[in-house]
N, C-alpha and C. Protein backbone atom coordinates (compact mmCIF):
# COMPACT_ATOMS: atom_id res chain seq x y z
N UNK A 1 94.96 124.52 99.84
CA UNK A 1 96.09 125.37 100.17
C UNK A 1 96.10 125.60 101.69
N UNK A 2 97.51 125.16 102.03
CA UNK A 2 97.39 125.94 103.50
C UNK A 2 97.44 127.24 104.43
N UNK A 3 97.18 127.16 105.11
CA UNK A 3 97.02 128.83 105.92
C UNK A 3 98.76 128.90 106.65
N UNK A 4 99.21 130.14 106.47
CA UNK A 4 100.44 130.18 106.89
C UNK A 4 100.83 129.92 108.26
N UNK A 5 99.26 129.92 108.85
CA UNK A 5 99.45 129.86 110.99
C UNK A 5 99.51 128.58 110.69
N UNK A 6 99.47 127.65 109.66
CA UNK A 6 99.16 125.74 110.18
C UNK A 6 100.53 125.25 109.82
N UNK A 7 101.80 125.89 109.27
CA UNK A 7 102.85 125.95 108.95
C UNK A 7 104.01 125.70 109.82
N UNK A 8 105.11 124.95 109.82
CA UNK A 8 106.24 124.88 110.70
C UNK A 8 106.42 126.27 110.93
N UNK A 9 106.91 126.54 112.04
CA UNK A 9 107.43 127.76 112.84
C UNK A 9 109.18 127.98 111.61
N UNK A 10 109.69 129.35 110.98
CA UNK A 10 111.06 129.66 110.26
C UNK A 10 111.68 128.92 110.95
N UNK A 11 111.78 129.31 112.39
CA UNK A 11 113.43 129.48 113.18
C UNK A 11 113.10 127.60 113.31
N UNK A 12 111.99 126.79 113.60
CA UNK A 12 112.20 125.32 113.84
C UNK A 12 112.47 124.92 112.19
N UNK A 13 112.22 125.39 110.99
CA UNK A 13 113.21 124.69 110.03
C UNK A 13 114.80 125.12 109.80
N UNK A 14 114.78 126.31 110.05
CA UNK A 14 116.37 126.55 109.95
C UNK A 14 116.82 125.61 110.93
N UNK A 15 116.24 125.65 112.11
CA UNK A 15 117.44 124.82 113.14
C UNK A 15 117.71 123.37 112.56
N UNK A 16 116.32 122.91 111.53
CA UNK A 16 116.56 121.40 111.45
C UNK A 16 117.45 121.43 109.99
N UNK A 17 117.07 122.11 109.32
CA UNK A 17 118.16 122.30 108.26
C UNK A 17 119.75 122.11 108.77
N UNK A 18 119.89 123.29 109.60
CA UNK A 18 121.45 123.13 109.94
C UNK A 18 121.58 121.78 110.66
N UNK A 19 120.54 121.02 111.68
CA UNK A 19 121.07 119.98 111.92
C UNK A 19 121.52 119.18 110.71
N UNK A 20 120.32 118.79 110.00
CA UNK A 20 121.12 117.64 109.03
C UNK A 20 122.53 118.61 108.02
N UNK A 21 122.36 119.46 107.71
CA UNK A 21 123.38 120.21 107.02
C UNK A 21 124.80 119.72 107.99
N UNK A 22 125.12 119.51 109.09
CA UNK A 22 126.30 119.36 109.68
C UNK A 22 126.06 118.12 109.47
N UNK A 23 124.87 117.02 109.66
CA UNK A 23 125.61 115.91 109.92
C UNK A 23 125.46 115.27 108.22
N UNK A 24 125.04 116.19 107.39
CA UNK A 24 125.98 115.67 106.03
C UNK A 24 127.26 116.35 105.87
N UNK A 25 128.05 116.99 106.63
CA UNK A 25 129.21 117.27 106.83
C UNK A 25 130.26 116.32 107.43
N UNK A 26 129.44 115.66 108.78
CA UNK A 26 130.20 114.98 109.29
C UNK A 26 130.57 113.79 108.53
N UNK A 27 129.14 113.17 107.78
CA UNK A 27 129.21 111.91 107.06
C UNK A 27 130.25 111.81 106.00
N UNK A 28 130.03 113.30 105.65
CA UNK A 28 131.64 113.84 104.12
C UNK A 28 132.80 113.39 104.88
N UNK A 29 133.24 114.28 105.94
CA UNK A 29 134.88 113.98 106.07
C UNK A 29 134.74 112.41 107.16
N UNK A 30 133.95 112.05 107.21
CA UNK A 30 134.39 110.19 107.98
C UNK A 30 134.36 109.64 106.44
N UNK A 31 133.86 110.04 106.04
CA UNK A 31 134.21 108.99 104.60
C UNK A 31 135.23 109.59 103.65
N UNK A 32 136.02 110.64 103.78
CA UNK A 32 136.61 111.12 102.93
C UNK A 32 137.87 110.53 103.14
N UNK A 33 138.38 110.47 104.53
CA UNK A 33 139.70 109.48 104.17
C UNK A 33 139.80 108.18 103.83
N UNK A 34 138.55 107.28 103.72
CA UNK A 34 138.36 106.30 103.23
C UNK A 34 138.67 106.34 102.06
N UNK A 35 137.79 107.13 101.37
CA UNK A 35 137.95 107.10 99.90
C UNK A 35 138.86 107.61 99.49
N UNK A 36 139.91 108.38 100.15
CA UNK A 36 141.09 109.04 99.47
C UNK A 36 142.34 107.80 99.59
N UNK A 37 141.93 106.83 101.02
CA UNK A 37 142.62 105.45 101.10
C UNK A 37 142.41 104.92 99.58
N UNK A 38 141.34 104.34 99.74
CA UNK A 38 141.04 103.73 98.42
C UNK A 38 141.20 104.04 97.11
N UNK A 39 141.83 105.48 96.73
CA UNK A 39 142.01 106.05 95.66
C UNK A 39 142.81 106.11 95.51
N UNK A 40 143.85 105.84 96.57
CA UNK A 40 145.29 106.17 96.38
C UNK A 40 145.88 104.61 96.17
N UNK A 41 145.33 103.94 96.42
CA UNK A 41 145.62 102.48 96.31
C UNK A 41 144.98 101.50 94.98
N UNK A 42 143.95 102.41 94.37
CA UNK A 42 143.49 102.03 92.83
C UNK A 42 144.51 102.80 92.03
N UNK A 43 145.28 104.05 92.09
CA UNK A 43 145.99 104.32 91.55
C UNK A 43 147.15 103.98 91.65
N UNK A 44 147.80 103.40 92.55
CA UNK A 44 148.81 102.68 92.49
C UNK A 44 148.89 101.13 91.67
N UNK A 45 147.68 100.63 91.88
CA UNK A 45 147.55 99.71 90.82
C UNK A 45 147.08 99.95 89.45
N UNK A 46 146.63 101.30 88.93
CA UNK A 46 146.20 101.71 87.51
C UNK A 46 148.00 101.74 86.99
N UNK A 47 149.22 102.33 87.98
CA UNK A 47 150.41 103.17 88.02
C UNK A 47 150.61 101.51 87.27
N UNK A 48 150.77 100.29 88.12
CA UNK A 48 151.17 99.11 88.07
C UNK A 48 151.12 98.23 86.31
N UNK A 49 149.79 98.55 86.16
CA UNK A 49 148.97 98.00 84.78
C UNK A 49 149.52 98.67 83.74
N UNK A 50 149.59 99.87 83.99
CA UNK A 50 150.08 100.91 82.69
C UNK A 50 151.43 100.57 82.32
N UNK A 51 152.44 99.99 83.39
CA UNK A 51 153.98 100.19 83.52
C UNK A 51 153.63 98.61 82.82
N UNK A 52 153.30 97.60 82.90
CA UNK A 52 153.21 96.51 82.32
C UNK A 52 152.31 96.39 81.12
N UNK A 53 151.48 97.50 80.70
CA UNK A 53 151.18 97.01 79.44
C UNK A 53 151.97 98.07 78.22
N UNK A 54 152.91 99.14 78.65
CA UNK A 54 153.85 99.42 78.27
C UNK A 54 155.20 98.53 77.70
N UNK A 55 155.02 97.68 78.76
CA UNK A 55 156.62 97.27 78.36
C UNK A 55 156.09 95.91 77.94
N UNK A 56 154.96 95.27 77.62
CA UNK A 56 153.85 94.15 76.73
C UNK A 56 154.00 94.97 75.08
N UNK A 57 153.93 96.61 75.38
CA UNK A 57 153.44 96.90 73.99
C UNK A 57 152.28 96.89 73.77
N UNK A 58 151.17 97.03 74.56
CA UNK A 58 149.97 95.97 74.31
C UNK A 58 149.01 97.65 74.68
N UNK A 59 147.60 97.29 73.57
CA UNK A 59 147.10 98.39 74.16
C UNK A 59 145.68 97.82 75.02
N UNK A 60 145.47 96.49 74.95
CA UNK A 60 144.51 95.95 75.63
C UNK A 60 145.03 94.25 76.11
N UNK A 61 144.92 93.76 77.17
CA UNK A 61 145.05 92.24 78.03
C UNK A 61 143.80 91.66 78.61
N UNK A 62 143.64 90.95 77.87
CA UNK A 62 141.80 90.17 78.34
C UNK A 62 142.37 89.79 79.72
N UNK A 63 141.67 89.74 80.97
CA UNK A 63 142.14 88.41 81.89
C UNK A 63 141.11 88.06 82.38
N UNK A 64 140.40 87.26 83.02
CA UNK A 64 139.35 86.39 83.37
C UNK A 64 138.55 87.51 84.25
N UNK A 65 139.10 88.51 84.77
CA UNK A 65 138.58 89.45 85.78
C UNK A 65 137.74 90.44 84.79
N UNK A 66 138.79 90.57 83.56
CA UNK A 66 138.17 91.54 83.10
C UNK A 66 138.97 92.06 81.60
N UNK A 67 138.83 93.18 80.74
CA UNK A 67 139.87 93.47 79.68
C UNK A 67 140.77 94.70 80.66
N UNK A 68 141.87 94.92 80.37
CA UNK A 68 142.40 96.17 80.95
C UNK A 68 142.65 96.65 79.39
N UNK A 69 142.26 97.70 79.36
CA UNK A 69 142.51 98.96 78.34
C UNK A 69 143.63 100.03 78.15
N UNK A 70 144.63 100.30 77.33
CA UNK A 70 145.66 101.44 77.97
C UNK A 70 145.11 102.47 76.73
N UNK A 71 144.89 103.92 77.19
CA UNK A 71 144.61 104.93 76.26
C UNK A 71 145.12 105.64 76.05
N UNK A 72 145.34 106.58 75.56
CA UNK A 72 146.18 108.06 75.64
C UNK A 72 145.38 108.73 75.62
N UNK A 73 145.35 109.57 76.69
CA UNK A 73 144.35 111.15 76.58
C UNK A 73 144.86 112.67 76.59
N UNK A 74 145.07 113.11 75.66
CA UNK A 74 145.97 114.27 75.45
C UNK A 74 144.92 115.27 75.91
N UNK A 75 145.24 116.20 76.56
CA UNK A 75 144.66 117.59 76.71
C UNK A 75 145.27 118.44 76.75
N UNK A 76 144.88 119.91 75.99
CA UNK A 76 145.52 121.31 75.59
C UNK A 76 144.69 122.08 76.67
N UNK A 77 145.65 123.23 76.86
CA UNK A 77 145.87 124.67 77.48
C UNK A 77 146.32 125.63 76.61
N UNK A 78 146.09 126.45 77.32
CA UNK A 78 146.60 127.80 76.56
C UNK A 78 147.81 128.36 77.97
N UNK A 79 148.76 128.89 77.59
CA UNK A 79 149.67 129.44 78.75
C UNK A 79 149.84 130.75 78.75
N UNK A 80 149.07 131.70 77.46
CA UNK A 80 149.35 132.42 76.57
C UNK A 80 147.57 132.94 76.57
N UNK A 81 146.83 133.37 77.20
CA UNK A 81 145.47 133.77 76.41
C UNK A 81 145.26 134.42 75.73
N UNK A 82 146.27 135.82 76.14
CA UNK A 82 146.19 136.61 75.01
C UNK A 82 146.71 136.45 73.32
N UNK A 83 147.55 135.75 73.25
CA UNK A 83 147.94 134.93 71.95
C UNK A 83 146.70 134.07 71.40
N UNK A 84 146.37 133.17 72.23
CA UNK A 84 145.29 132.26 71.72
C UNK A 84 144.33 132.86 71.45
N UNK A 85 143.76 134.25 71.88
CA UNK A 85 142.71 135.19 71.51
C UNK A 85 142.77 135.37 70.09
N UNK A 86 144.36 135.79 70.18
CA UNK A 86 144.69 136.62 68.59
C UNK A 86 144.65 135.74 67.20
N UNK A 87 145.66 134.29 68.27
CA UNK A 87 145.76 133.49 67.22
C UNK A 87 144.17 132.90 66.38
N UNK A 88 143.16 132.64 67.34
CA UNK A 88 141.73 131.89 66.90
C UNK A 88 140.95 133.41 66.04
N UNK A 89 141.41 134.39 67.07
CA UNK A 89 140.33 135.32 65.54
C UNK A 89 141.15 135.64 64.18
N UNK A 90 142.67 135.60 64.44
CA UNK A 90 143.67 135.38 62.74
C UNK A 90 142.84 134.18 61.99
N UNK A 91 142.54 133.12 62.39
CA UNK A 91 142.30 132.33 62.07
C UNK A 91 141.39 131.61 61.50
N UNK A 92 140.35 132.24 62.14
CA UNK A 92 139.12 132.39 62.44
C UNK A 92 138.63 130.85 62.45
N UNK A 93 139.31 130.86 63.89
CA UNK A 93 139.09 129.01 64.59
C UNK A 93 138.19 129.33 65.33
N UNK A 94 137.03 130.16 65.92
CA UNK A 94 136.60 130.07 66.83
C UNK A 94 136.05 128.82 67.53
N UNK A 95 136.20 127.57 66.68
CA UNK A 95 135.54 126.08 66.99
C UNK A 95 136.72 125.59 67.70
N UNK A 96 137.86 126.02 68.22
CA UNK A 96 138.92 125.50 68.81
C UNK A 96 138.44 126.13 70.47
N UNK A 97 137.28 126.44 70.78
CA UNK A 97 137.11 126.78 71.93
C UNK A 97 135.65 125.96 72.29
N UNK A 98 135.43 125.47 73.86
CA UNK A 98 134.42 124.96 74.14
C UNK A 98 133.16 125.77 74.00
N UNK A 99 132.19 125.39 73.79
CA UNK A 99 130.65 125.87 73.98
C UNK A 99 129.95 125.79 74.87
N UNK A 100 130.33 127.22 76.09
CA UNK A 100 129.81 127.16 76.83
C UNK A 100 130.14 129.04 77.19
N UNK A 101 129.23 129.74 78.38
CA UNK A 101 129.87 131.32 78.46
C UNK A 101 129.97 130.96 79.72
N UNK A 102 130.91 132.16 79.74
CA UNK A 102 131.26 132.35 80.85
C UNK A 102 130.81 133.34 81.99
N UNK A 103 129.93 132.26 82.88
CA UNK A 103 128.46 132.90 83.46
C UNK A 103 129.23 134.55 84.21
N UNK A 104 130.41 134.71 85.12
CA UNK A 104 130.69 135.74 85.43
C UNK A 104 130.23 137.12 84.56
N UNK A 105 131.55 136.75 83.16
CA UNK A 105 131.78 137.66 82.40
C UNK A 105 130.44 138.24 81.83
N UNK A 106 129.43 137.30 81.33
CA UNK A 106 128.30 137.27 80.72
C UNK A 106 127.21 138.25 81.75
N UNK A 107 127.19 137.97 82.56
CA UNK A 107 126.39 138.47 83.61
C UNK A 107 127.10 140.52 83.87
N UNK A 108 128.62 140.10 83.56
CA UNK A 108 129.05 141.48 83.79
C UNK A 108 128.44 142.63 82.79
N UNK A 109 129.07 141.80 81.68
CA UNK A 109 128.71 142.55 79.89
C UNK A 109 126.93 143.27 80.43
N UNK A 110 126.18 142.25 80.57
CA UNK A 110 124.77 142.34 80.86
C UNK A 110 124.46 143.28 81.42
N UNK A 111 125.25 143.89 83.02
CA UNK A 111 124.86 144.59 84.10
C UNK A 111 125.29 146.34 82.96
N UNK A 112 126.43 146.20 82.41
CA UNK A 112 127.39 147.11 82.05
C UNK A 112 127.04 147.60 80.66
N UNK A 113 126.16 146.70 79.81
CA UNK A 113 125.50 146.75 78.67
C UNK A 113 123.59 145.92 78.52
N UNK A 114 123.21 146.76 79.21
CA UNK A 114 121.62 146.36 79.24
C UNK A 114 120.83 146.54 77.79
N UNK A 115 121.05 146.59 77.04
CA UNK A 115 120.63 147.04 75.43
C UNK A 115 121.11 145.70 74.98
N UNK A 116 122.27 145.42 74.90
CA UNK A 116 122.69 144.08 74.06
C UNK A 116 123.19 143.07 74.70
N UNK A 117 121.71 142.56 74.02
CA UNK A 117 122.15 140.96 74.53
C UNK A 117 122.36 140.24 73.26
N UNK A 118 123.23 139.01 73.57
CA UNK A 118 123.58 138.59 72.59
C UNK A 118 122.48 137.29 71.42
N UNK A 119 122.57 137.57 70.52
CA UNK A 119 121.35 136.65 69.68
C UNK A 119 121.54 135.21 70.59
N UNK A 120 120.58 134.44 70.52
CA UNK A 120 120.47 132.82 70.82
C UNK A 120 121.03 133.24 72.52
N UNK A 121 121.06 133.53 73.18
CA UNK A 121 121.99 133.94 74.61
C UNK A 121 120.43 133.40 75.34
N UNK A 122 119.98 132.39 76.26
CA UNK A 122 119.10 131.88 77.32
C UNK A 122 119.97 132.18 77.85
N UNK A 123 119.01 132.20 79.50
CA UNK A 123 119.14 131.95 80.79
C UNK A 123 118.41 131.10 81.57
N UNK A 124 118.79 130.99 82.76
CA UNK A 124 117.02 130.68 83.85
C UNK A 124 117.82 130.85 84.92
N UNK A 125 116.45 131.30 85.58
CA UNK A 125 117.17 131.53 86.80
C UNK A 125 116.30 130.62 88.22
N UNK A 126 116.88 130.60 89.18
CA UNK A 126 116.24 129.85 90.45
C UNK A 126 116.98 130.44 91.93
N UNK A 127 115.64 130.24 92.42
CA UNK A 127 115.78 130.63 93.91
C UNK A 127 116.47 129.85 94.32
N UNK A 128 117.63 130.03 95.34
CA UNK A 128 118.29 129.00 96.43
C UNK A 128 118.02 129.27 97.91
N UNK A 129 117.45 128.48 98.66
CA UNK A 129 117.65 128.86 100.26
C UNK A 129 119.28 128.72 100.81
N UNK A 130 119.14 129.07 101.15
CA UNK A 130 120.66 128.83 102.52
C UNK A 130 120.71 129.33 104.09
N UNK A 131 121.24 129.11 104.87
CA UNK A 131 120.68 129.46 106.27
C UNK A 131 122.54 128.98 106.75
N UNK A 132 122.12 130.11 107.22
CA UNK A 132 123.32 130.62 108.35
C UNK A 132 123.72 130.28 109.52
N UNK A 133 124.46 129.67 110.44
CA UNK A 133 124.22 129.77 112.24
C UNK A 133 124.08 131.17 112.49
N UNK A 134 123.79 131.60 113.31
CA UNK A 134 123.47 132.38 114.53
C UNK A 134 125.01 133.52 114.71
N UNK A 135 125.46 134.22 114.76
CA UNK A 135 126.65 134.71 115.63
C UNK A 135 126.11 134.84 117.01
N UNK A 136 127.91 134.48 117.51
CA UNK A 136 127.61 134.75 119.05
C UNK A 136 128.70 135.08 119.65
């Protein structure tokens, strides 16, 4: 184990932290219009494939490159929560909702109700560093 005097000096890792912390910043936005180039130009050709295997009829086209696939992916909302509340406990759909909590709310109930917690309810928790610049 080491002795805390044989240790990097705080203030020389924060400073090196924030160095690389900016220059994985910088590396984000030089590559971000690249890839937003390139994304916008795979979707213009996904736009292309779809409009032709539409009017094929076709829900799959082998071609030497590759198969192209056309799918349908439907996804629901609610526009209405308070309805969808009412409607799933009338119902008693509660399986029409994902499995997962909602860390805010959960954490609120908790602070606001320290006695009950809910059966099967884990947590874990973990330290995060973060480091600040300086004001000046």
């Amino acid at each position: 184990m080491s002795d805390a005097t044989d240790e990097v000096p705080m203030d020389r890792l924060a400073k090196v932290y924030l160095k690389i912390r900016t220059k994985i910043q910088e590396l984000e936005r030089a590559h971000e219009a690249q890839l937003e180039e390139l994304k916008q130009q795979r979707d213009v050709i996904a736009l292309q494939m779809k409009d032709m295997m539409l009017a094929l009829g076709s829900k799959s086209v082998k071609t030497d490159a590759g198969t192209v696939i056309l799918s349908q992916k439907t996804r629901y909302y609610a526009s209405d929560w308070d309805e969808m509340k009412k409607f799933i406990l009338e119902n008693e759909a509660i399986d029409l909702l994902e499995r997962r909590v909602a860390q805010t709310n959960m954490a609120t109930f908790l602070e606001q109700n320290p006695g009950k917690v809910p059966p099967g309810l884990n947590s874990t928790s973990e330290y995060e560093v973060s480091v600040r610049k300086p004001t000046k």
